[in-house]
C-alpha atoms as a PDB file:
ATOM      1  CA  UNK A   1       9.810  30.976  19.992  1.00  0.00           C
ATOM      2  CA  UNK A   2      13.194  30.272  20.392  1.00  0.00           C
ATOM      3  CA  UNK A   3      13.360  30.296  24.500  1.00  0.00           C
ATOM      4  CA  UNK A   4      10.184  27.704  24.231  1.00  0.00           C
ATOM      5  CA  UNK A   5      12.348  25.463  22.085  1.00  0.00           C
ATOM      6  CA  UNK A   6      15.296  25.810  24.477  1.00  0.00           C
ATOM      7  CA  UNK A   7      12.947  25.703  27.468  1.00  0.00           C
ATOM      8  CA  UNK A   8      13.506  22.483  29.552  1.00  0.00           C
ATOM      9  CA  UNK A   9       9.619  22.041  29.455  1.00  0.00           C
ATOM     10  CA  UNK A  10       9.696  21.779  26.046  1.00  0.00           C
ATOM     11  CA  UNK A  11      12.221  18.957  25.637  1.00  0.00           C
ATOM     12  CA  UNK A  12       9.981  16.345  25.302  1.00  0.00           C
ATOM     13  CA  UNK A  13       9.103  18.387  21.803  1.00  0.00           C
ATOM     14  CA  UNK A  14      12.208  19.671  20.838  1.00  0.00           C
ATOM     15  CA  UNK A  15      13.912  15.961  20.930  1.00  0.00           C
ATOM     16  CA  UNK A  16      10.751  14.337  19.028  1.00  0.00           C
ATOM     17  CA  UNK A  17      11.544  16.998  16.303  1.00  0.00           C
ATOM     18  CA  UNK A  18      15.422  16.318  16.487  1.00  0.00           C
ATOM     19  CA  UNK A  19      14.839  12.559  15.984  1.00  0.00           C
ATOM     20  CA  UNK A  20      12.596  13.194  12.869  1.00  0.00           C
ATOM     21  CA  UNK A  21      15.559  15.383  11.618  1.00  0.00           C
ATOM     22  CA  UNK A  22      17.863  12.641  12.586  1.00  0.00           C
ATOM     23  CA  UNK A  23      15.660  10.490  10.537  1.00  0.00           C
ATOM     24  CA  UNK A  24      15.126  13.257   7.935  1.00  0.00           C
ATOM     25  CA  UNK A  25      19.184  13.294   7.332  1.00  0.00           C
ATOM     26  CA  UNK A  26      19.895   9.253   7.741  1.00  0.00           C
ATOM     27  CA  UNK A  27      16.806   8.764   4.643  1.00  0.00           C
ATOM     28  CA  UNK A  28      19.197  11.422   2.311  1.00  0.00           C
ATOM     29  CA  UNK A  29      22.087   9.696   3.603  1.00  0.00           C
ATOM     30  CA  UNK A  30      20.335   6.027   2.187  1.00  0.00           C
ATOM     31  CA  UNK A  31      19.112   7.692  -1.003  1.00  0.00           C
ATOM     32  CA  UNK A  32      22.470   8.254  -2.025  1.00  0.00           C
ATOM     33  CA  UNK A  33      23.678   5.282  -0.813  1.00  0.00           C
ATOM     34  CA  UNK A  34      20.701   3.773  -2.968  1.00  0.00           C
ATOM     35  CA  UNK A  35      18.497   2.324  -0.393  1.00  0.00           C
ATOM     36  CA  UNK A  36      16.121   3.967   1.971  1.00  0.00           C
ATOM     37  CA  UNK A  37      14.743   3.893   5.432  1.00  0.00           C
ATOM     38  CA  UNK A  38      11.304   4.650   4.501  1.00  0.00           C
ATOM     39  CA  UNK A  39      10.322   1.690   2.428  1.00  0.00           C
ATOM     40  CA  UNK A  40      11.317  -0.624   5.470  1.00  0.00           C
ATOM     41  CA  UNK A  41       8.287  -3.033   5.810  1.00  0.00           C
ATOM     42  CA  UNK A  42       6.827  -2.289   9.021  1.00  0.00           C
ATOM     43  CA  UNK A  43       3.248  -3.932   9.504  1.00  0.00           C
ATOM     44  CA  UNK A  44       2.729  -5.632  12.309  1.00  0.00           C
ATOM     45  CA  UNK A  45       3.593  -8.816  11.492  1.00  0.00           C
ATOM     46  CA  UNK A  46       2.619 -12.149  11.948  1.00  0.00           C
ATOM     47  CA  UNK A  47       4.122 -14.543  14.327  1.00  0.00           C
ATOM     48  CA  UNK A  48       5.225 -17.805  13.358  1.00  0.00           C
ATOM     49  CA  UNK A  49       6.340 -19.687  16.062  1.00  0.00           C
ATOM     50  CA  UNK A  50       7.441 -22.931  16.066  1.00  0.00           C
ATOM     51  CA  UNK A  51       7.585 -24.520  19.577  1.00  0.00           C
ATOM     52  CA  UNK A  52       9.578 -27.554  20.260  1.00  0.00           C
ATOM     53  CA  UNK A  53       8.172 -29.365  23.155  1.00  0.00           C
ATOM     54  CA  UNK A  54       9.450 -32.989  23.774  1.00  0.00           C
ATOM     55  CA  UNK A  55       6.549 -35.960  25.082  1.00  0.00           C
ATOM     56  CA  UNK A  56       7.623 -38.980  26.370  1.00  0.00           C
ATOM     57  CA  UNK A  57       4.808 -41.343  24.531  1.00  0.00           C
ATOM     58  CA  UNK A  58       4.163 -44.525  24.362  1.00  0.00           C
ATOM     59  CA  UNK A  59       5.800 -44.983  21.246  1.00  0.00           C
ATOM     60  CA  UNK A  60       9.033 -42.863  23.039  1.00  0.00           C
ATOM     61  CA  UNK A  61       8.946 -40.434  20.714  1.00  0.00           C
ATOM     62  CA  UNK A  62      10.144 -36.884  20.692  1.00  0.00           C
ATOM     63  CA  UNK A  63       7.216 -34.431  19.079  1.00  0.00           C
ATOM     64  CA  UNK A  64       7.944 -31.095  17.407  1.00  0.00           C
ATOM     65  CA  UNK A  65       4.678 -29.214  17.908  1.00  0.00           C
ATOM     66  CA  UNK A  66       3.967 -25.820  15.553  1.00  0.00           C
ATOM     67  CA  UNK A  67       2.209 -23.412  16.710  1.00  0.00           C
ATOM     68  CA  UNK A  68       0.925 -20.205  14.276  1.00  0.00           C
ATOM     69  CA  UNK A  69       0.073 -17.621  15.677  1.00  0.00           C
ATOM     70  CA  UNK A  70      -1.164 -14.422  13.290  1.00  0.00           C
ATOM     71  CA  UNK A  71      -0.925 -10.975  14.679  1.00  0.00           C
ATOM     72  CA  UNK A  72      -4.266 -10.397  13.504  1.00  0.00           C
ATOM     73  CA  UNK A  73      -5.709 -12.820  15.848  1.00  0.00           C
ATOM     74  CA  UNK A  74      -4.114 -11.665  19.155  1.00  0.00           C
ATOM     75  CA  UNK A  75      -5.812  -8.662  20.924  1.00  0.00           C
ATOM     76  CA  UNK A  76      -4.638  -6.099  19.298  1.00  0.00           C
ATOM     77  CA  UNK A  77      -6.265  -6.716  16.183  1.00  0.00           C
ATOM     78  CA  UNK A  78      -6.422  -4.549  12.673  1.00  0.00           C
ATOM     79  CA  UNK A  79      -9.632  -3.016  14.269  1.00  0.00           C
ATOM     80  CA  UNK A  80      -8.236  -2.496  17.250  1.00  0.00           C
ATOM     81  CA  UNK A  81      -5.959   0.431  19.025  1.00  0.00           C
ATOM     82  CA  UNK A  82      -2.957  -0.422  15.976  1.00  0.00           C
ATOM     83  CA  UNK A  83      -5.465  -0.068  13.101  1.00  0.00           C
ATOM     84  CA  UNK A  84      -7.506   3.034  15.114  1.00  0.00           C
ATOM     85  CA  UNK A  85      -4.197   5.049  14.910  1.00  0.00           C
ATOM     86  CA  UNK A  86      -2.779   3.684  11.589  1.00  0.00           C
ATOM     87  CA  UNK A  87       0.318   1.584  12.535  1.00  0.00           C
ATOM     88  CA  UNK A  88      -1.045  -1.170  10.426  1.00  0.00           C
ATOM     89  CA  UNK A  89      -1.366   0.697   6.936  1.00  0.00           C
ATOM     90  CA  UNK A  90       1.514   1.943   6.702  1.00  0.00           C
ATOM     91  CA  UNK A  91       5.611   0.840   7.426  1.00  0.00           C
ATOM     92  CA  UNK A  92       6.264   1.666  11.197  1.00  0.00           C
ATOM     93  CA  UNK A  93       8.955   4.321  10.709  1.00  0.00           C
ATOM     94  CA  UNK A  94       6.764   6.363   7.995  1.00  0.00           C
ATOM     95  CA  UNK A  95       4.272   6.325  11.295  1.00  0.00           C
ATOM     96  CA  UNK A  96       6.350   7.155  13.422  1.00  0.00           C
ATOM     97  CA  UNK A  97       8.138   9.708  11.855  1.00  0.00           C
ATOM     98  CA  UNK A  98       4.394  11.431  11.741  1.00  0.00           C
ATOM     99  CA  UNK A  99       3.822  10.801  15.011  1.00  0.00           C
ATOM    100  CA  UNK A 100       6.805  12.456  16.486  1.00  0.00           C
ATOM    101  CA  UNK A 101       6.245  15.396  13.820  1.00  0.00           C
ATOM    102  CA  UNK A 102       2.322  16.034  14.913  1.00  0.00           C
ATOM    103  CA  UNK A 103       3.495  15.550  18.844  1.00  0.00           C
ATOM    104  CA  UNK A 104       6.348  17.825  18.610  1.00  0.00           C
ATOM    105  CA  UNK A 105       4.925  20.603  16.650  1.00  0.00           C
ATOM    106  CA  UNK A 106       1.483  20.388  18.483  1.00  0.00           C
ATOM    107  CA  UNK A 107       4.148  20.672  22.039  1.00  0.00           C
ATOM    108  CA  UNK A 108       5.759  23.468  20.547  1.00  0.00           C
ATOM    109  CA  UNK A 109       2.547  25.459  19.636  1.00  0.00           C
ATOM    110  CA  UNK A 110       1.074  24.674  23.144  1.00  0.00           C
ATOM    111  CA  UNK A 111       4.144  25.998  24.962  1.00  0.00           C
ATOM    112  CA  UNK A 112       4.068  28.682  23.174  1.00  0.00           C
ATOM    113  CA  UNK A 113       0.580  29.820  23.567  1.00  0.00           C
ATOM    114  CA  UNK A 114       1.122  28.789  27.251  1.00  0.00           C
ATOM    115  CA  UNK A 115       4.187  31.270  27.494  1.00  0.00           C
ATOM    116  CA  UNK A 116       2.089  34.102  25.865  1.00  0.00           C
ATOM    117  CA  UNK A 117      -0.861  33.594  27.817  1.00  0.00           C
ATOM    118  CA  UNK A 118       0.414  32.561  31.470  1.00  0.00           C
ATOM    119  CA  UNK A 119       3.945  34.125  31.045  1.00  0.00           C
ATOM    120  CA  UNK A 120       5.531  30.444  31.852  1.00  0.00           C
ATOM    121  CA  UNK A 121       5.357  27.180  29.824  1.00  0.00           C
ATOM    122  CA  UNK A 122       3.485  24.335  31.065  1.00  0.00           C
ATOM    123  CA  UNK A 123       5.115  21.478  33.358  1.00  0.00           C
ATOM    124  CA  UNK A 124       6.604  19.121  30.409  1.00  0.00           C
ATOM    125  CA  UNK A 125       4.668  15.952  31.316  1.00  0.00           C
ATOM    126  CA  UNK A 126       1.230  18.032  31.747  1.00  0.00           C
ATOM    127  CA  UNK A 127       1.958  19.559  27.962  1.00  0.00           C
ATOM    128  CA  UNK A 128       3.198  15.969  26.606  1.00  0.00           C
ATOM    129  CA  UNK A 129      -0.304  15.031  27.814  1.00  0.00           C
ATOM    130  CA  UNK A 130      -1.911  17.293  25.802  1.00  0.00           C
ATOM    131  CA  UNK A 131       0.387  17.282  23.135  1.00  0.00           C
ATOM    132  CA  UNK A 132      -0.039  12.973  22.877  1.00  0.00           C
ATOM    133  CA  UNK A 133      -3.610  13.142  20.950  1.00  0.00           C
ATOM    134  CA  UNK A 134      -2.632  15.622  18.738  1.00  0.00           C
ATOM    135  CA  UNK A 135       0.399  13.077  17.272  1.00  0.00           C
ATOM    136  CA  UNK A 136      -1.928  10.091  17.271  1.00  0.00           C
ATOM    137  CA  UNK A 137      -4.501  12.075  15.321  1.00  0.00           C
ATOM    138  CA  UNK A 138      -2.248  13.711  13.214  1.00  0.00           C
ATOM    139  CA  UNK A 139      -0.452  10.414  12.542  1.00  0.00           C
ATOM    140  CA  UNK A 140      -3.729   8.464  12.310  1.00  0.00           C
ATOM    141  CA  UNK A 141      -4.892  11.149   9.364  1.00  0.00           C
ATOM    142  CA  UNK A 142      -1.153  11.367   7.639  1.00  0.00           C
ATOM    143  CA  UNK A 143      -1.253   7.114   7.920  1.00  0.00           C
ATOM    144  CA  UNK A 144      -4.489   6.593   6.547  1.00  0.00           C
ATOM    145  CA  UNK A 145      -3.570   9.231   3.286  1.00  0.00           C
ATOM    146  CA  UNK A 146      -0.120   7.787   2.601  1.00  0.00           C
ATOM    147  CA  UNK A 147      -2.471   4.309   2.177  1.00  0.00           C
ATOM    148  CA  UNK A 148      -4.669   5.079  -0.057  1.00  0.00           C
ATOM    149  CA  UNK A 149      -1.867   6.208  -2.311  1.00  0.00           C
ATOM    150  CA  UNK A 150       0.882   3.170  -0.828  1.00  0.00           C
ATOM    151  CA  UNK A 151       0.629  -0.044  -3.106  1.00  0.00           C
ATOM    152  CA  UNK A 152       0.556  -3.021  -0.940  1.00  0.00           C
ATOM    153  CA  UNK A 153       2.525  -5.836  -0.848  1.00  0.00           C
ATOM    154  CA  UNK A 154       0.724  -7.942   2.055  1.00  0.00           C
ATOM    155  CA  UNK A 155       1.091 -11.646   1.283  1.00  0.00           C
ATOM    156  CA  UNK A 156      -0.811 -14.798   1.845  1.00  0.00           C
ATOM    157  CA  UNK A 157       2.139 -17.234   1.603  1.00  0.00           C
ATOM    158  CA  UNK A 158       2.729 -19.280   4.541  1.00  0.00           C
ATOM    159  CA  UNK A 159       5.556 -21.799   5.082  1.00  0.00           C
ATOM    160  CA  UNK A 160       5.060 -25.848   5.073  1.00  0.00           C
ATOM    161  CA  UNK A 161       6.734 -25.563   8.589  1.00  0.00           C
ATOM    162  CA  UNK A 162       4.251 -23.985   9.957  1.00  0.00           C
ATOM    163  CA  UNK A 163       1.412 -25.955   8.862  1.00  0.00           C
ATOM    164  CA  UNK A 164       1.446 -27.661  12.214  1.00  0.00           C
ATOM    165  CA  UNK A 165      -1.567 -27.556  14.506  1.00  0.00           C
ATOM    166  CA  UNK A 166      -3.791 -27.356  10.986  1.00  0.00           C
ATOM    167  CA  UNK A 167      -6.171 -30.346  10.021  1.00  0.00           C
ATOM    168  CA  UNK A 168      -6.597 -32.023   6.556  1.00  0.00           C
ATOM    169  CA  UNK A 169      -7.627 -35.114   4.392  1.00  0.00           C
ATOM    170  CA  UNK A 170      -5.624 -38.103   3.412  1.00  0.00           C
ATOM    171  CA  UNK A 171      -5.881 -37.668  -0.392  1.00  0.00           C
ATOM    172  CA  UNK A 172      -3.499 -40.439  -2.106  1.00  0.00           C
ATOM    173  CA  UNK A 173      -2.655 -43.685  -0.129  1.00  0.00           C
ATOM    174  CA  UNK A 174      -2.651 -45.493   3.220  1.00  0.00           C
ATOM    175  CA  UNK A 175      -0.601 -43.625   6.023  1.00  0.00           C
ATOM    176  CA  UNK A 176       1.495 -46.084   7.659  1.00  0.00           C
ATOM    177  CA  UNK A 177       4.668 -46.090   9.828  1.00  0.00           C
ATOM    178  CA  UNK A 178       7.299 -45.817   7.127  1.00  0.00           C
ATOM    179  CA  UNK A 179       5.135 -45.460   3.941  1.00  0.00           C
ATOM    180  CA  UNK A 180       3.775 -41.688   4.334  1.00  0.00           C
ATOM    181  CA  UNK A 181       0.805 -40.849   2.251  1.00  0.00           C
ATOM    182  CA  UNK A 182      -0.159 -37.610   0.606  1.00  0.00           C
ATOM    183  CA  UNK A 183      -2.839 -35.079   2.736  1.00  0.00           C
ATOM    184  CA  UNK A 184      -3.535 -32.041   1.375  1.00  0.00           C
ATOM    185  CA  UNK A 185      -4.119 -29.114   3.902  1.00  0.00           C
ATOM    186  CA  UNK A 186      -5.721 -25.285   4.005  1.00  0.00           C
ATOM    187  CA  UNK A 187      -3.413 -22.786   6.023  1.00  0.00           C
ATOM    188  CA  UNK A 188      -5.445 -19.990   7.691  1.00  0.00           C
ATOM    189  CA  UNK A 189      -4.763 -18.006   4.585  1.00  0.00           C
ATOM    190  CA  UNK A 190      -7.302 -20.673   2.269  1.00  0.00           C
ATOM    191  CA  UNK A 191      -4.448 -21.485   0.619  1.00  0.00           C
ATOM    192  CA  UNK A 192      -3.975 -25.447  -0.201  1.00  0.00           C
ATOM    193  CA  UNK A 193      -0.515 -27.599   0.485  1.00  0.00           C
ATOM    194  CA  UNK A 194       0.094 -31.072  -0.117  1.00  0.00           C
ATOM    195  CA  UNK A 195       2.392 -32.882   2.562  1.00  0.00           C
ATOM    196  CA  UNK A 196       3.842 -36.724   3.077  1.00  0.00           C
ATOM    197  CA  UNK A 197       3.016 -37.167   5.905  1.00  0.00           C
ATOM    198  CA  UNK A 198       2.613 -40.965   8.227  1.00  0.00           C
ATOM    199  CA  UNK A 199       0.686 -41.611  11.330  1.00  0.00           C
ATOM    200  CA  UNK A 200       2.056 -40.089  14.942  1.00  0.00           C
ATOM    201  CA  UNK A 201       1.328 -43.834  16.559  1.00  0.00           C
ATOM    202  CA  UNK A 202       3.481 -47.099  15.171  1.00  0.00           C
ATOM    203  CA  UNK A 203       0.643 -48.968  14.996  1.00  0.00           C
ATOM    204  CA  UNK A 204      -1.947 -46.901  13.322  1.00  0.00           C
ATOM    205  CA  UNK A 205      -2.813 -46.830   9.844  1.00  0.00           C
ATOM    206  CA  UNK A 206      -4.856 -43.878   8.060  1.00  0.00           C
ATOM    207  CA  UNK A 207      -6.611 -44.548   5.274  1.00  0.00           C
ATOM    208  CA  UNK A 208      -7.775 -41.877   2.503  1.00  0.00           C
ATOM    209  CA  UNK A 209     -10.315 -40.098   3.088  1.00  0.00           C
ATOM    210  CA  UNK A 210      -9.717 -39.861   6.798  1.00  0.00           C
ATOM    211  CA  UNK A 211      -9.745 -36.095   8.017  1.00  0.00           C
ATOM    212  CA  UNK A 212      -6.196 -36.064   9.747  1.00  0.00           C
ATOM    213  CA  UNK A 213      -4.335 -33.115  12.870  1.00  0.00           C
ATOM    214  CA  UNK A 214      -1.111 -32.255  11.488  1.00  0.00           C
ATOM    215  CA  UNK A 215       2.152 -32.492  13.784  1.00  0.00           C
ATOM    216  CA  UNK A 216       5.641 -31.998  12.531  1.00  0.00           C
ATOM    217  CA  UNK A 217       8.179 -33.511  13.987  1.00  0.00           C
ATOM    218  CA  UNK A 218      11.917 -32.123  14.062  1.00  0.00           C
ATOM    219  CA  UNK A 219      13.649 -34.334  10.678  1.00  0.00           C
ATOM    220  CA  UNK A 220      11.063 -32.242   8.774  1.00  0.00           C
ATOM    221  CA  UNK A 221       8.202 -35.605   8.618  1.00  0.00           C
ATOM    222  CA  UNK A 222       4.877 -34.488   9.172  1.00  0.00           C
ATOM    223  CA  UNK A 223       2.951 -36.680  11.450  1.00  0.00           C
ATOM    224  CA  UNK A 224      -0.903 -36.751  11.861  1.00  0.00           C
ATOM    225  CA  UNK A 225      -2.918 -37.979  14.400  1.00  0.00           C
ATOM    226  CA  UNK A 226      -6.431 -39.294  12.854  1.00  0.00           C
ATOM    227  CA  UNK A 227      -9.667 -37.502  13.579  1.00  0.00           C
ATOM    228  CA  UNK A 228     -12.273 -38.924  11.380  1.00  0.00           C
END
């Protein structure tokens, strides 16, 4: 067993299992120092981004468009290939860590079998082939136990910054150039914010009622644009 561990086809293996003992020795190392690696959120996350993009209107204004974008909703989706192998239920490194365990044990057992059987190990990117579904199942199964036992700690919170690019209601007041008036708006979450916020144009005026697009601009004023 040892030459298959010290065999240069089995490197692929023997430096997954070296980085998990790497790992292995920096978690003790934060345990003492009273953290640890372990507990470090790793879900994918969601993206807020908040794009600045300047228009030359009529008004010659300069528009700060948000734009939210959640994880959840790109292609790679809870259901999809993240949430098949379990990178979604549990923090990254805890995955990973399984992963590289499953792939480099399930290497080293498949060299060696291939030593005893054929005399010779197999070419290292034919067995890290092989090896690659054993470490995705293996870390699929270890994720989806470590869940089930994991409290969560997902939240629904989402930032007033980010609120641009949702639609609302004028709920108090006349929205006019100078004299903002309050709207009250549902992030993608359901959750319900309140905002000042005064018409995008000069000249318009939005009265309550009026189902309003949201657009922040960069001093932090939300801006609508009316779409009753």
């Amino acid at each position: 067993m040892t030459e298959v561990i010290f065999n240069a086809q089995s490197y692929p293996f023997t430096i997954a299992l070296a980085v998990v003992f790497g790992l292995f020795l920096l978690e003790i190392i934060s345990l003492i120092l009273g953290g640890s690696l372990l507990s470090l959120k790793g879900d994918a996350p969601d993206l807020d981004v908040d794009l600045d993009a300047d228009f030359d209107l009529a008004m010659d204004m300069d528009v700060d468009l948000d734009v939210d974008l959640d994880a959840g909703d790109l292609a790679v989706a809870s259901t999809g290939l993240l949430g098949w192998i379990g990178i979604r239920e549990v923090p990254f490194l805890i995955w990973l860590v399984s992963f590289l365990t499953m792939f480099g044990l399930a290497g080293m057992v498949l060299q060696n079998g291939a030593a005893g059987i054929f005399g010779a190990a197999l070419p290292a990117w034919l067995a890290s082939l092989v090896a690659l579904p054993a470490g995705l199942f293996g870390a699929r199964f270890i994720a989806r136990i470590i869940a089930t036992i994991m409290p969560k700690h997902q939240s629904s919170a989402m930032r007033k910054r980010f609120l641009g690019g949702h639609h609302g209601t004028i709920t108090q007041g006349v929205a006019r150039r100078g004299k903002p008036a309050e709207a009250k708006i549902k992030d993608r979450f359901g959750n319900t914010h309140y905002l000042r916020v005064e018409p995008l144009d000069d000249k318009d005026s939005i009265p309550k009622g009026a189902a309003v697009h949201v657009i922040r601009k960069k001093d932090g004023m939300f801006y609508v644009v009316d779409i009753s």
